[in-house]
N, C-alpha and C. Protein backbone atom coordinates (compact mmCIF):
# COMPACT_ATOMS: atom_id res chain seq x y z
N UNK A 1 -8.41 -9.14 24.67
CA UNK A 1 -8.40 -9.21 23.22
C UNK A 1 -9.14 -10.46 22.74
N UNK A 2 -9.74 -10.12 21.78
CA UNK A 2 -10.72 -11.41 21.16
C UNK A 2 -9.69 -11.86 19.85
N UNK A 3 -9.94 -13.38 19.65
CA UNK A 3 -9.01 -13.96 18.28
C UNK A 3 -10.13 -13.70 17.23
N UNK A 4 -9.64 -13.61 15.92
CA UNK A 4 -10.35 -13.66 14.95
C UNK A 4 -9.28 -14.80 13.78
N UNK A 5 -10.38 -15.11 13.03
CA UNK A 5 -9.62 -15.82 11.87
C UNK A 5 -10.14 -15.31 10.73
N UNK A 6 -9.50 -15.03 10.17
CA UNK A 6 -9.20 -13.94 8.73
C UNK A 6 -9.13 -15.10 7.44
N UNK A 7 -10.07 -15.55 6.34
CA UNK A 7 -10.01 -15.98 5.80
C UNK A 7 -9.90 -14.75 4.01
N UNK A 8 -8.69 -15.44 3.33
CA UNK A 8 -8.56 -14.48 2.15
C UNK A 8 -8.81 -15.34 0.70
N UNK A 9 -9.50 -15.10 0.01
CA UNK A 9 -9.96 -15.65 -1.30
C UNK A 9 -9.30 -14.91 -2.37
N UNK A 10 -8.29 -15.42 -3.03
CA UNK A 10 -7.51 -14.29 -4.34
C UNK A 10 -8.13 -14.55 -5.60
N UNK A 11 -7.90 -13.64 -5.87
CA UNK A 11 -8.36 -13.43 -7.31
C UNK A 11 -6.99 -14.59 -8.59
N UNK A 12 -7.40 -14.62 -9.81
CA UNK A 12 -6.29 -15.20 -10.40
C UNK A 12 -5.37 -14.57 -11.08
N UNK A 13 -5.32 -13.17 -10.59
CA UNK A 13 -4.51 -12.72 -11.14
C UNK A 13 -2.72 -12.98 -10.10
N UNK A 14 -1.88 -14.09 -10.57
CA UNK A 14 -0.62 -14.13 -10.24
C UNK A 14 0.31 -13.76 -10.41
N UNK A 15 0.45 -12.37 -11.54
CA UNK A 15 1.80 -11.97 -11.73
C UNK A 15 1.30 -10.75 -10.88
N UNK A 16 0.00 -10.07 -10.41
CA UNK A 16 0.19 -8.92 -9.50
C UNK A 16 0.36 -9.69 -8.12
N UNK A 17 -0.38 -11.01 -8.02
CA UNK A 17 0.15 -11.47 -6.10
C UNK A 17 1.77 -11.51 -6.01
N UNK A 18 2.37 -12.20 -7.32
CA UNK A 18 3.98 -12.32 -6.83
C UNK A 18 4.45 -11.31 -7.15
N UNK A 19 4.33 -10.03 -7.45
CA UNK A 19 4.83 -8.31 -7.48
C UNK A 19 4.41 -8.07 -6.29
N UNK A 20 3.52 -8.11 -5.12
CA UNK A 20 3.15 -7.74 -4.49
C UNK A 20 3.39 -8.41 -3.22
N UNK A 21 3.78 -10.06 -3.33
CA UNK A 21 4.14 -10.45 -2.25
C UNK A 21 4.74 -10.46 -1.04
N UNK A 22 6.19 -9.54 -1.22
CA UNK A 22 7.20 -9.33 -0.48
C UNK A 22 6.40 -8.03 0.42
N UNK A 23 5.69 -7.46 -0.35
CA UNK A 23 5.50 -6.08 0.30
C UNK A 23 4.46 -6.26 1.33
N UNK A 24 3.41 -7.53 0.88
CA UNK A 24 1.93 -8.28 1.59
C UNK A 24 2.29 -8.94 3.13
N UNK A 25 3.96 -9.75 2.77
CA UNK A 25 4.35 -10.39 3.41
C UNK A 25 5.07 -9.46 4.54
N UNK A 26 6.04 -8.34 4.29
CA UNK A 26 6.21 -7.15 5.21
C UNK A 26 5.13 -7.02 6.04
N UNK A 27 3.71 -6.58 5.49
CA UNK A 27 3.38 -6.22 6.15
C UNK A 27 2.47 -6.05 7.20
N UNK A 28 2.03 -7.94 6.49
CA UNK A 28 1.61 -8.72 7.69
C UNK A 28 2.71 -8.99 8.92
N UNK A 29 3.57 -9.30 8.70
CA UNK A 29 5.19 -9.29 9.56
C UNK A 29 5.28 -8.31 10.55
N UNK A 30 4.91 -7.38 10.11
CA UNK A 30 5.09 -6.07 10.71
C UNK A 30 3.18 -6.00 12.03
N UNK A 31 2.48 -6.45 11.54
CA UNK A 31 1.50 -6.79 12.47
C UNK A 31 1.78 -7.84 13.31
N UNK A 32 2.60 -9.08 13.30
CA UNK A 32 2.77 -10.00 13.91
C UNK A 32 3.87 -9.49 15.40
N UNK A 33 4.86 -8.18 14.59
CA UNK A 33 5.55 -8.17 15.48
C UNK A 33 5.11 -7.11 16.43
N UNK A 34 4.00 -6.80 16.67
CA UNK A 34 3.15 -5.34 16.89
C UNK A 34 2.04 -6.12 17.79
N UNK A 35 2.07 -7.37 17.80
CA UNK A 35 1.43 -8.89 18.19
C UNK A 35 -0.57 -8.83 18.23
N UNK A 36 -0.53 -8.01 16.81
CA UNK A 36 -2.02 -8.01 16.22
C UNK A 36 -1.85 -9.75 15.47
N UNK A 37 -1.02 -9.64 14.77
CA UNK A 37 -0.93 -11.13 13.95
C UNK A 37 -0.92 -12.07 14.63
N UNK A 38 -1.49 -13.15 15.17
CA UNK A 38 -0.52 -14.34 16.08
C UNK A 38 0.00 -15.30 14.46
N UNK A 39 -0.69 -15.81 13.66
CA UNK A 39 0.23 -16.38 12.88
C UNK A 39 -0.78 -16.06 11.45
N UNK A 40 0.04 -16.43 10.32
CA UNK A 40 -0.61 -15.83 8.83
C UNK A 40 0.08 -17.20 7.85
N UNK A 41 -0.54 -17.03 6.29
CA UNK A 41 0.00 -18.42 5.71
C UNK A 41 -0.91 -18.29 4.70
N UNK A 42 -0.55 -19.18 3.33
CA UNK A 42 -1.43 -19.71 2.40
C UNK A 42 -2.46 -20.92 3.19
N UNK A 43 -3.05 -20.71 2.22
CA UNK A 43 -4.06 -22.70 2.41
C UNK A 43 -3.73 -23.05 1.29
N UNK A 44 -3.76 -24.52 1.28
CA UNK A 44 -2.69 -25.38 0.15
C UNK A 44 -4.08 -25.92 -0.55
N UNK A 45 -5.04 -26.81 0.06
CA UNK A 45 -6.14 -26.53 -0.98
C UNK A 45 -7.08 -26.43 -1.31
N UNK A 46 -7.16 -26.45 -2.53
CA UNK A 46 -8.47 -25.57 -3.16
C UNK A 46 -8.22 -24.44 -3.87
N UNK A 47 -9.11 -23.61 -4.05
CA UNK A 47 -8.78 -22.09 -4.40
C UNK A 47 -7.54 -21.31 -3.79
N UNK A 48 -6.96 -20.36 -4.16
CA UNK A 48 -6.14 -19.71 -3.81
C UNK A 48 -6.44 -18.86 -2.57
N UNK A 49 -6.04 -19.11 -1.49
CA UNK A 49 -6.22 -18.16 -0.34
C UNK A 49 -5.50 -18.39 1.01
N UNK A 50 -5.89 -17.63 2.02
CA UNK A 50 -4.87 -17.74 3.29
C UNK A 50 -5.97 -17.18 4.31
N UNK A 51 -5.16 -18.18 5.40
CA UNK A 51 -5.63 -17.61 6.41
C UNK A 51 -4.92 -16.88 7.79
N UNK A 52 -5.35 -15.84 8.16
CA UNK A 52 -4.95 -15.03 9.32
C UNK A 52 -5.63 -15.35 10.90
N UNK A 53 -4.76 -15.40 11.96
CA UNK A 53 -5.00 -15.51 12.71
C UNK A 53 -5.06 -13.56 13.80
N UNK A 54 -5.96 -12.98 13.79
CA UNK A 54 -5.63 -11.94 14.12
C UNK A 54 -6.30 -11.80 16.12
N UNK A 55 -5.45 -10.88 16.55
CA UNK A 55 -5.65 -10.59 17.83
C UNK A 55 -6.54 -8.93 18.13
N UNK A 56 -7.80 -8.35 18.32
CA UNK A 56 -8.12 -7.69 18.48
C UNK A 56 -9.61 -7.48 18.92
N UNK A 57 -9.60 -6.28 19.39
CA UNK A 57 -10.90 -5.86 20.25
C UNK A 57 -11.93 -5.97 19.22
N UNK A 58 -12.00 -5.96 18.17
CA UNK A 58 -13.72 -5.86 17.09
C UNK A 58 -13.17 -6.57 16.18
N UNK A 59 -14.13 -7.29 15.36
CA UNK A 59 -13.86 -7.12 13.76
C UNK A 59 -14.15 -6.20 12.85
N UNK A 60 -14.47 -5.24 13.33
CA UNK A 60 -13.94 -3.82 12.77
C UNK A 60 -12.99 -2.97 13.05
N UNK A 61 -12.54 -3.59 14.14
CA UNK A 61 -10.97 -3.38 13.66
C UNK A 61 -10.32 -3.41 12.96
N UNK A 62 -10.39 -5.16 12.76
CA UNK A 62 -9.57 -6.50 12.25
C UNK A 62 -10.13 -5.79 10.56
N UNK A 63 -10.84 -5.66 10.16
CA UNK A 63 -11.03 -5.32 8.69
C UNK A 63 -10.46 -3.87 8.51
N UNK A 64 -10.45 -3.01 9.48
CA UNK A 64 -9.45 -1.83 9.04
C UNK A 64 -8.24 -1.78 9.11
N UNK A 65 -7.50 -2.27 10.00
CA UNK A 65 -6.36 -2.97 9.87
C UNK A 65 -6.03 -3.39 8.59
N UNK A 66 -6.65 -4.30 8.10
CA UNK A 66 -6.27 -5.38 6.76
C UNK A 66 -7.01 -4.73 5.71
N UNK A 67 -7.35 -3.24 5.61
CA UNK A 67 -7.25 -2.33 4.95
C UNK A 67 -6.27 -2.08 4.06
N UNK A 68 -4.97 -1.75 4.46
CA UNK A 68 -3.56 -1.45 4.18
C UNK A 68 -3.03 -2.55 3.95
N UNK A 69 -3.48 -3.39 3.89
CA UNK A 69 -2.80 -4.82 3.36
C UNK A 69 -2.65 -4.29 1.66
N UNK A 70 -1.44 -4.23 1.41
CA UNK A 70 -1.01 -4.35 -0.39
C UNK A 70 -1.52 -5.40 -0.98
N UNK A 71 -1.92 -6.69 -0.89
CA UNK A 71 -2.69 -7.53 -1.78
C UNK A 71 -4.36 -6.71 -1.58
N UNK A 72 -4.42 -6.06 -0.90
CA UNK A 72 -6.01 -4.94 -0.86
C UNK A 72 -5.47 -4.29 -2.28
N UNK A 73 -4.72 -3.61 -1.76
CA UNK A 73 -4.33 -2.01 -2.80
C UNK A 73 -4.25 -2.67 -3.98
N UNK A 74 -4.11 -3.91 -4.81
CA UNK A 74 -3.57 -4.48 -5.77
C UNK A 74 -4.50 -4.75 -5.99
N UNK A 75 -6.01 -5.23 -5.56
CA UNK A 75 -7.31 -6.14 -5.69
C UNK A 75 -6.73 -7.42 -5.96
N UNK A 76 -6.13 -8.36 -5.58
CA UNK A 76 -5.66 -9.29 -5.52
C UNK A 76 -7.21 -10.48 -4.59
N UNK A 77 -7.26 -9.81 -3.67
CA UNK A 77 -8.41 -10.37 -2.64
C UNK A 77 -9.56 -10.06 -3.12
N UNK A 78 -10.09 -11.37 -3.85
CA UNK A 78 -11.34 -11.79 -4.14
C UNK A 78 -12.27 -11.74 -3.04
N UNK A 79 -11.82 -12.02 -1.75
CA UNK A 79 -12.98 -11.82 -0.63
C UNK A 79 -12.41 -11.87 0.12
N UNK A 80 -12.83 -11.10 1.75
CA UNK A 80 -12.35 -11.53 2.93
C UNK A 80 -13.25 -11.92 3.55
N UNK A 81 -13.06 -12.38 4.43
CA UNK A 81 -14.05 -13.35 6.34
C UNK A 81 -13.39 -12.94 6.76
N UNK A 82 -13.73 -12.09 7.95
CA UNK A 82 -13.27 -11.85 9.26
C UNK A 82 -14.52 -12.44 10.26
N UNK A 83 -13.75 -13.84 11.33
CA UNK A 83 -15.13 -14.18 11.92
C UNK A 83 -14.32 -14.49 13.38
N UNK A 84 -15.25 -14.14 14.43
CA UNK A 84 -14.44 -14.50 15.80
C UNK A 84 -14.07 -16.15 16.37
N UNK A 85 -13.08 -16.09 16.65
CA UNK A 85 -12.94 -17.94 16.95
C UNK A 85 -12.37 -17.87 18.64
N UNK A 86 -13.05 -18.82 19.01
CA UNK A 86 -12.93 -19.26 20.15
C UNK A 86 -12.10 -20.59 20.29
N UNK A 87 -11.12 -20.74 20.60
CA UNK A 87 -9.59 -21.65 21.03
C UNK A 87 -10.44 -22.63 22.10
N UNK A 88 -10.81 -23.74 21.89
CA UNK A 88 -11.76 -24.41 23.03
C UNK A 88 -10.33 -25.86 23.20
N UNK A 89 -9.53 -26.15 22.68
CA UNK A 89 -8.45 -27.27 22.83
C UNK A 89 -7.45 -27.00 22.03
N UNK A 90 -6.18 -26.63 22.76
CA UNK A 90 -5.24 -26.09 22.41
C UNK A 90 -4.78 -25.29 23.13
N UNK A 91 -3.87 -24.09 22.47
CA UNK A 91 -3.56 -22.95 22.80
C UNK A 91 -2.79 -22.67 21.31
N UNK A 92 -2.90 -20.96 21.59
CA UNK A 92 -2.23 -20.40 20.44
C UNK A 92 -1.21 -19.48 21.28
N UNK A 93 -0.15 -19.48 21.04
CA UNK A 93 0.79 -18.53 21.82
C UNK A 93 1.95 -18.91 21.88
C-alpha cells in the first residue's frame, strides 16, 4: 500500500460544515477503522481545511473513496490534493 496525504480546502460556508460534521467525522472514522485512514484532522492555520493521511493502492482510489465523504455531498470542499508521500524519518503506525 502506498501513503497519500489528502489535503481539504473548505469553502465558507459554516453552518453547512457544522450540520454536516458528525456525519464527515463518522465517516472518515469508519475508513480509519477499515485502516484506509491512518490519521485525519483540521489544520489550525490559515484557511479552513484538513488534512488526511490515507493508505492505498492509487490516487484514484484515494479520490473515489473521498467521493462519499458528506462534506463532498454538501460542497463544503473548496478543493482537494490527493498527492503520494513518502515517510523518509519517522514512522506512521
Amino acid at each position: 500500500m502506498t501513503l497519500f496525504a489528502v489535503r481539504y480546502d473548505y469553502t465558507d460556508d459554516v453552518a453547512a460544515m457544522d450540520s454536516t460534521r458528525p456525519e464527515h467525522r463518522a465517516f472518515l472514522g469508519a475508513l480509519q477503522e477499515s485502516g484506509d485512514v491512518v490519521a485525519s484532522g483540521p489544520l489550525l492555520d490559515g484557511p479552513a481545511g484538513a488534512l488526511i493521511l490515507v493508505q492505498s493502492g492509487s490516487a484514484e482510489e484515494v479520490e473515489e473513496m473521498l467521493e462519499a465523504d458528506p462534506f463532498r455531498r454538501e460542497g463544503v470542499i473548496a478543493r482537494r490534493e490527493v498527492r503520494e508521500w513518502s515517510v523518509v524519518i519517522g514512522s506512521i503506525g
